[in-house]
Protein backbone atom coordinates (compact mmCIF):
# COMPACT_ATOMS: atom_id res chain seq x y z
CA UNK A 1 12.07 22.17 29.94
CA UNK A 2 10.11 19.36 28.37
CA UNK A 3 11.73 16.53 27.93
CA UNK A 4 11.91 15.26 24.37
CA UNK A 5 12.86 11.89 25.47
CA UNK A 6 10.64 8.86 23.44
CA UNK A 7 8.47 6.71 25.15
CA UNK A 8 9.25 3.46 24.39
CA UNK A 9 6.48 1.58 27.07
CA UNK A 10 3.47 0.17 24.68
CA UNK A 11 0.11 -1.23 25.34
CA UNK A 12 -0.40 -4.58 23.43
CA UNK A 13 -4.08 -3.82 23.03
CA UNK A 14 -4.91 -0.20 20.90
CA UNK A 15 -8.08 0.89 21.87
CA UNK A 16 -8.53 2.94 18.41
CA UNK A 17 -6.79 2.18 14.93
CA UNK A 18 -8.32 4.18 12.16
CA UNK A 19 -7.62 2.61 8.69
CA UNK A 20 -8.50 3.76 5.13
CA UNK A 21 -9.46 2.21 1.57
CA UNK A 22 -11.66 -0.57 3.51
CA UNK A 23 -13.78 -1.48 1.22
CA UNK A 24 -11.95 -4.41 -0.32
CA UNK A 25 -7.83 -5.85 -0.47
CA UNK A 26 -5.57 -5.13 2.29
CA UNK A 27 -7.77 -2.47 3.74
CA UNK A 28 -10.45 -4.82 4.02
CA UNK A 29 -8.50 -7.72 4.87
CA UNK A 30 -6.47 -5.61 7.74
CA UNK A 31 -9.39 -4.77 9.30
CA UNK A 32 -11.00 -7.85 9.94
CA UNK A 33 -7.55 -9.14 11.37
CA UNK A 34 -7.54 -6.16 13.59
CA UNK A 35 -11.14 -6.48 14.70
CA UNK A 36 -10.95 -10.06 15.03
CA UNK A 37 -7.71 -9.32 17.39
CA UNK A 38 -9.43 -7.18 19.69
CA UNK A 39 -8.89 -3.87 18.62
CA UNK A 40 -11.40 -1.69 17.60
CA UNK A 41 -11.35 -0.34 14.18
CA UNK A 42 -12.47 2.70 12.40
CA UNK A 43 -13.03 1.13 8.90
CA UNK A 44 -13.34 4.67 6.50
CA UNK A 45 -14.15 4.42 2.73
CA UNK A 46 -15.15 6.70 -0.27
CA UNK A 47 -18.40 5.16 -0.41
CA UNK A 48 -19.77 2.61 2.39
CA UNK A 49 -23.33 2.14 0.93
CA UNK A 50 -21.53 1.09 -2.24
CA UNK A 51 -19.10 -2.04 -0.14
CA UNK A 52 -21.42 -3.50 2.08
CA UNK A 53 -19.16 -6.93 2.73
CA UNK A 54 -17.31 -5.79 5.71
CA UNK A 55 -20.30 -4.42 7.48
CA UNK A 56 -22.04 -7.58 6.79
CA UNK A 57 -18.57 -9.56 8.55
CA UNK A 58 -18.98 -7.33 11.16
CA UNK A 59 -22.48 -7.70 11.84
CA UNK A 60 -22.24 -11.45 11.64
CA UNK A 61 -19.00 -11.97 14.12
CA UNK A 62 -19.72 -8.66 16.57
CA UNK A 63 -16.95 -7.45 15.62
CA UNK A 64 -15.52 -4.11 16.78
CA UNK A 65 -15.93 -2.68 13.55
CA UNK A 66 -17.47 0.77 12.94
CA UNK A 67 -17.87 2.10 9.10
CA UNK A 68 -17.57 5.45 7.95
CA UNK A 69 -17.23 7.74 4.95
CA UNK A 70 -13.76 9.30 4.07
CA UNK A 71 -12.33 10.55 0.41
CA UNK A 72 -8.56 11.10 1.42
CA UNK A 73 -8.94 13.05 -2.12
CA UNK A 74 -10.43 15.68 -0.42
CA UNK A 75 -9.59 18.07 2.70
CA UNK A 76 -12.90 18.77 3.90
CA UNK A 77 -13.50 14.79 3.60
CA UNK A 78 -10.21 14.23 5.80
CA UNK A 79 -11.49 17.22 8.42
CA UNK A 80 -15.29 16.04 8.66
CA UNK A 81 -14.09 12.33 9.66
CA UNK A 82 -11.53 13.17 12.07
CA UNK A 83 -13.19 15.90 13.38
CA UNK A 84 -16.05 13.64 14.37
CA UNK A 85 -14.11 11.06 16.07
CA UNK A 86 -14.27 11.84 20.07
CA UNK A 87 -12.01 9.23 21.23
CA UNK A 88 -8.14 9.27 20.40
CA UNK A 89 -7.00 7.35 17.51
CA UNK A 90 -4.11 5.39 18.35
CA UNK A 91 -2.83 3.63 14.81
CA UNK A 92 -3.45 5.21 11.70
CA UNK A 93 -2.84 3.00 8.89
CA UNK A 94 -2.49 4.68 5.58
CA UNK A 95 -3.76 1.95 2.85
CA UNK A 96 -6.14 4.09 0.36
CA UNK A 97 -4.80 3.64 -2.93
CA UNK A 98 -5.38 3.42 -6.51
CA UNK A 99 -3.08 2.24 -9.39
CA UNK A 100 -2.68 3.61 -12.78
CA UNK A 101 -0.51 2.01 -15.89
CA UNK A 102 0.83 3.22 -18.65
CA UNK A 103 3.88 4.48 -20.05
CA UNK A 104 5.03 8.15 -19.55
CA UNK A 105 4.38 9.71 -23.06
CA UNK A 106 0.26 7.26 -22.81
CA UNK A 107 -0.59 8.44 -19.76
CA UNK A 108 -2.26 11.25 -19.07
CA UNK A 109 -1.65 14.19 -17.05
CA UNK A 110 -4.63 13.60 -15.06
CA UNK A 111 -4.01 9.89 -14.47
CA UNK A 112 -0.61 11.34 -12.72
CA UNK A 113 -2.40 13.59 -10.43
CA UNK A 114 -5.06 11.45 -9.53
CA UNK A 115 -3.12 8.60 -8.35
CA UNK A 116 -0.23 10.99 -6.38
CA UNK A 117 -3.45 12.83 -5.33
CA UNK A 118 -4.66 9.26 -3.41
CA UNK A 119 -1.64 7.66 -2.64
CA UNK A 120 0.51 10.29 -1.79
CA UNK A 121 -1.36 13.45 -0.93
CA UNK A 122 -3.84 11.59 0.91
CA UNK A 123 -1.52 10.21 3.41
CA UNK A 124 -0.14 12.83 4.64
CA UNK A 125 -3.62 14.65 4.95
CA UNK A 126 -4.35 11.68 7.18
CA UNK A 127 -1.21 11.64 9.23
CA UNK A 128 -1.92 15.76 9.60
CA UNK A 129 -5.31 15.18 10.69
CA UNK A 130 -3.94 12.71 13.64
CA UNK A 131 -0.74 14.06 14.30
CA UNK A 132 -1.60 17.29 16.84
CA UNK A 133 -3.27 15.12 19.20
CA UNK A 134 -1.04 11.95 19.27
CA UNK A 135 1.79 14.13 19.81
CA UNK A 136 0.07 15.92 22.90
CA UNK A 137 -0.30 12.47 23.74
CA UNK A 138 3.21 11.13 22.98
CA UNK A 139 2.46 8.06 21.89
CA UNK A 140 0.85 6.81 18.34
CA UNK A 141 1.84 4.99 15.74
CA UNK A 142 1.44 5.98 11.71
CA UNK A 143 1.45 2.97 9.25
CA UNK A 144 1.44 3.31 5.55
CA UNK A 145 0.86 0.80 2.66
CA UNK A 146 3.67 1.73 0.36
CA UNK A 147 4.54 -1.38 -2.02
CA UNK A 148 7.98 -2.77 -3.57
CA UNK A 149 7.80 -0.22 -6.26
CA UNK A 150 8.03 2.26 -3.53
CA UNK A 151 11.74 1.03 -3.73
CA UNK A 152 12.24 -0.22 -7.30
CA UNK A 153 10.34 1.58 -10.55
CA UNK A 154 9.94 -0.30 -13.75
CA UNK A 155 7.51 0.50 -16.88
CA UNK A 156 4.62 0.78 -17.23
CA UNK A 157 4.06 1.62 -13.15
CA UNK A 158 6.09 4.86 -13.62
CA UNK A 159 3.17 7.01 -11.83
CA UNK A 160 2.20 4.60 -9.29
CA UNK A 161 5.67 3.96 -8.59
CA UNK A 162 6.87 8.02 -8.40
CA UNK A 163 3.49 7.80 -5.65
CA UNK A 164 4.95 4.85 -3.33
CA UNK A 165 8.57 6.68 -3.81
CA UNK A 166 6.77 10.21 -2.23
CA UNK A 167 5.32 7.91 0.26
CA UNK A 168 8.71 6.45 1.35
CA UNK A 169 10.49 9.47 1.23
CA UNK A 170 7.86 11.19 3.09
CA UNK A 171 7.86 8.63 5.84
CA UNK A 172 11.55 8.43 6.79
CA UNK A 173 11.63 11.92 7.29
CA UNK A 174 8.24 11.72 9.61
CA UNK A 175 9.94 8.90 11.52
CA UNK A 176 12.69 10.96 12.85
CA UNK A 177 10.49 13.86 13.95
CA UNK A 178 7.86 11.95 15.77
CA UNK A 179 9.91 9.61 17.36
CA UNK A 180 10.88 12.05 20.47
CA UNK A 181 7.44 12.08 20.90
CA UNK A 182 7.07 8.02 21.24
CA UNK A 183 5.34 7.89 17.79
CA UNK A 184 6.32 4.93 15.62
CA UNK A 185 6.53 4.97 11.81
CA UNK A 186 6.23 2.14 9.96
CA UNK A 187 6.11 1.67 6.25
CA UNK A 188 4.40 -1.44 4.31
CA UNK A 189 5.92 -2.58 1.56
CA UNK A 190 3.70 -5.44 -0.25
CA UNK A 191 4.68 -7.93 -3.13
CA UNK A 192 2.31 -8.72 -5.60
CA UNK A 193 -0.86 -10.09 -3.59
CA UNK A 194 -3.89 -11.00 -5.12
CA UNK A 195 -6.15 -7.45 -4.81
CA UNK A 196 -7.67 -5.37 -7.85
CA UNK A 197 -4.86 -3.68 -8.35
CA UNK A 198 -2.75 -6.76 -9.19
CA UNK A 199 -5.56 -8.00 -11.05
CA UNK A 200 -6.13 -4.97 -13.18
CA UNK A 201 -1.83 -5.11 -13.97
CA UNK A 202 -2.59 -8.54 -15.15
CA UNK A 203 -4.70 -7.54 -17.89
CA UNK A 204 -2.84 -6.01 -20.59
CA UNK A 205 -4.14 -2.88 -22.34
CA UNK A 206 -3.49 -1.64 -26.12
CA UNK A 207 0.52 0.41 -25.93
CA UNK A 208 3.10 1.82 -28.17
CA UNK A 209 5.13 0.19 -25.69
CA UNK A 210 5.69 -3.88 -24.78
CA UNK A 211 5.86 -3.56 -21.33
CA UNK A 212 2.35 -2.98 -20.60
CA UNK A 213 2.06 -6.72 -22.48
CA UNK A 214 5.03 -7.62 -20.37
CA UNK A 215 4.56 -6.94 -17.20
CA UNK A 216 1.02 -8.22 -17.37
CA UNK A 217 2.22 -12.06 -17.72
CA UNK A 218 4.46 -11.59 -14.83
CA UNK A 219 1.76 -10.31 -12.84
CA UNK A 220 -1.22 -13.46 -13.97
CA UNK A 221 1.78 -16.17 -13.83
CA UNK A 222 2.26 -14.49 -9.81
CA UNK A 223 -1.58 -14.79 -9.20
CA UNK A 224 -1.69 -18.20 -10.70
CA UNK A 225 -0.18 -19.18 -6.89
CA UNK A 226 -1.76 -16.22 -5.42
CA UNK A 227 -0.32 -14.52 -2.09
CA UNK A 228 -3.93 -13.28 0.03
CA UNK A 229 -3.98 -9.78 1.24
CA UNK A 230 -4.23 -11.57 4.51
CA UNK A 231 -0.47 -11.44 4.50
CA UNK A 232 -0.22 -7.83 4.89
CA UNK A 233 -3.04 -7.94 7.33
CA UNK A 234 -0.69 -9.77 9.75
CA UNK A 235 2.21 -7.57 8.82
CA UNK A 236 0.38 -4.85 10.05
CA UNK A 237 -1.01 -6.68 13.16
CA UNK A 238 2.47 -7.47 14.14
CA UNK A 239 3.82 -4.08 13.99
CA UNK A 240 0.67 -2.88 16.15
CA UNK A 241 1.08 -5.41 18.75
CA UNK A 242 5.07 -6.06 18.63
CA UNK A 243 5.74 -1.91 19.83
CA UNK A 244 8.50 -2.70 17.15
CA UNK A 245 10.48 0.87 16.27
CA UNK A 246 11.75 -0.97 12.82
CA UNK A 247 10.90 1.42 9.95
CA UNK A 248 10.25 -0.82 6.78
CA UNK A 249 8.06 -4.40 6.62
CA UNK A 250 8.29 -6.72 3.72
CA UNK A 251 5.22 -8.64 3.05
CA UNK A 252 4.66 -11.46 0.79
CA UNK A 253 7.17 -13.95 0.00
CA UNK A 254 8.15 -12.93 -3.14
CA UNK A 255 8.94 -8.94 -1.74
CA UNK A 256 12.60 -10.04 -0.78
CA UNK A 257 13.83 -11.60 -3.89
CA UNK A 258 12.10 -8.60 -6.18
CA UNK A 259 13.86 -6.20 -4.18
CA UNK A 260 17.03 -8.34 -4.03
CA UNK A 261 17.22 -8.64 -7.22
CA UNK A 262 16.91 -5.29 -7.94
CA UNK A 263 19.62 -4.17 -5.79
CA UNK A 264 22.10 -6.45 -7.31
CA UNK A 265 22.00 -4.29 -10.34
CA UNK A 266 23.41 -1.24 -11.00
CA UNK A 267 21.36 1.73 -12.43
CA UNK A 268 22.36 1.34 -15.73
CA UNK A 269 21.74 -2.65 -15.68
CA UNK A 270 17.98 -1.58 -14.62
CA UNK A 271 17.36 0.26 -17.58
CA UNK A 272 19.00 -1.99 -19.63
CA UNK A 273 16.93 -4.94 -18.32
CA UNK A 274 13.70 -2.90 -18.98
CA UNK A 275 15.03 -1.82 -22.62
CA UNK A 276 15.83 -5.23 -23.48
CA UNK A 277 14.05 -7.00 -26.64
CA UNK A 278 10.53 -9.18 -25.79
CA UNK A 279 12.47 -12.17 -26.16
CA UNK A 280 15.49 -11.85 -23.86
CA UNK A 281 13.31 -9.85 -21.05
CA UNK A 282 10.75 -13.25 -20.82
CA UNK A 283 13.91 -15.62 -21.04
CA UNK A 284 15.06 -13.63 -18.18
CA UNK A 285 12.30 -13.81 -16.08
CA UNK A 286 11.96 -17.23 -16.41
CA UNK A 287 15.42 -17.97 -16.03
CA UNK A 288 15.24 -15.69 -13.02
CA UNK A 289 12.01 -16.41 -11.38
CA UNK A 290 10.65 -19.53 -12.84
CA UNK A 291 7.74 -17.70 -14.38
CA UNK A 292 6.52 -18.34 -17.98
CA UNK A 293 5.26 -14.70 -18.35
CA UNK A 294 4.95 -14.93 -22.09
CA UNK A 295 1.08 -13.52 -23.49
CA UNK A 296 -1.64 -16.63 -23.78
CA UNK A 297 -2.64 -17.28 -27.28
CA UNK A 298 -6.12 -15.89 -26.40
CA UNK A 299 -4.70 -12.51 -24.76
CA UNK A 300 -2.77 -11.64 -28.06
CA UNK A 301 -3.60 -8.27 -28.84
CA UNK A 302 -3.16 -6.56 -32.70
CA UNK A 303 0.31 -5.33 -31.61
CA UNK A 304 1.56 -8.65 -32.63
């Protein structure tokens, strides 16, 4: 009988790390740390023609970068990429993702399917697409960009949050049925970092609801000292080159304290925190955190 044993014996140096959503943030970011490590990377993205930066990088340091086109969206986009790779990937790191904000009732239906369709559906058509032949193999290792509101959920990031929860979930299960195999799991989990995403939060939109207002200030008064993508980048570097079997990786300085805080309330405390008045929730935060998040005279809306 087959042993089922893990291999814990780990090659500092991967010869193939496949990563997605390259085309800016921590996708691009990660793989020019990987690239500029050694390793060679497989930088995918929807559209490559349309993100020419980290081709240029590439071109201009020799770096072991190679570009190509991958919707995780889509099946046959998942199958036609993988399928044309020869050599054996040996890190996949899940980081395609898109965020969507709004409260429950604003949002639409198809804003919550699109963004579980990317963040969560699309990694595991990744790790499905890799998994056969690492496990023949037994050795790999899976990484996925999750977030802190893969742990915590507040309004208005309801959807993306329910995504980075799937993701989470998802992942601790995968951990403990690859790991006889000497596959590692690792999960991400980013603080607010200065990428689109945190920019886009940062820019309040029209809502019934204040928190869209709210959490907007917290986000611009966080990017006003910005943390740099970069610092996922090395998160995920480390894990690569460490062989470390630990399942979950803060990043950012602030990811800690945010989730910290969080756990020192109960349940009920939570929702009362969110459901608190304007003026009590921005006393809080800067009583809390230090941060003025209250709106700039020129980004009052007509809610006011």
């Amino acid at each position: 009988m087959t042993s089922l044993r893990p291999c814990y014996t780990f090659q500092t140096l991967m010869s193939n790390i496949l990563i997605t959503g390259c085309s800016m943030g921590i996708g691009f970011a990660t793989a020019l740390e990987l690239a500029r490590a050694g390793h060679r990377v497989i930088a995918t993205m929807r559209n490559p023609a349309g993100a020419p930066r980290l081709g240029q990088f590439a071109a201009e340091e020799n770096l072991p970068i190679e570009i190509r086109a991958l919707d995780v969206d889509s099946d046959e986009s998942v199958r036609s990429c993988f399928s044309a790779i020869e050599a054996p990937i040996d890190v996949l790191v899940n980081n395609a993702g898109i965020e969507v904000h709004g409260s429950v009732e604003e949002l639409s239906m198809e804003s919550f399917i699109a963004v579980m369709d990317t963040n969560y559906f699309g990694t595991v058509r990744c790790i499905k697409a890799v998994l056969p032949r690492m496990r023949e193999r037994r050795s790999g290792c899976v990484i996925n960009i999750s977030s802190i509101s893969g742990r915590m959920s507040s309004a208005p990031l309801g959807a993306y949050a329910a995504s980075k929860h799937a993701v989470e979930a998802m992942s601790e299960a995968l951990a403990g049925e690859v790991k006889p195999f000497g596959i590692r799991v690792a999960i991400v989990e980013p603080g607010i970092q200065n990428t689109r995403m945190a920019q886009d939060i940062s820019c309040s939109n029209g809502s019934l609801y204040p928190h869209s207002v709210r959490l907007a200030g917290l986000f611009r008064e966080s990017l006003s000292s910005p943390t740099p993508p970069e610092a996922t980048a090395s998160v995920v570097r480390h894990i690569i080159e460490s062989g470390t079997w630990q399942l979950r990786h803060l990043s950012g300085p602030d990811a800690a304290p945010y989730l910290a805080w969080r756990a020192g309330q109960s349940d009920e405390q939570w929702v009362d925190w969110n459901a608190q008045d304007d003026e009590s929730w921005y006393a809080a935060v800067e009583r809390d955190f230090g941060l003025n998040a209250r709106p700039l005279p020129a980004a009052r809306t007509g809610m006011d």
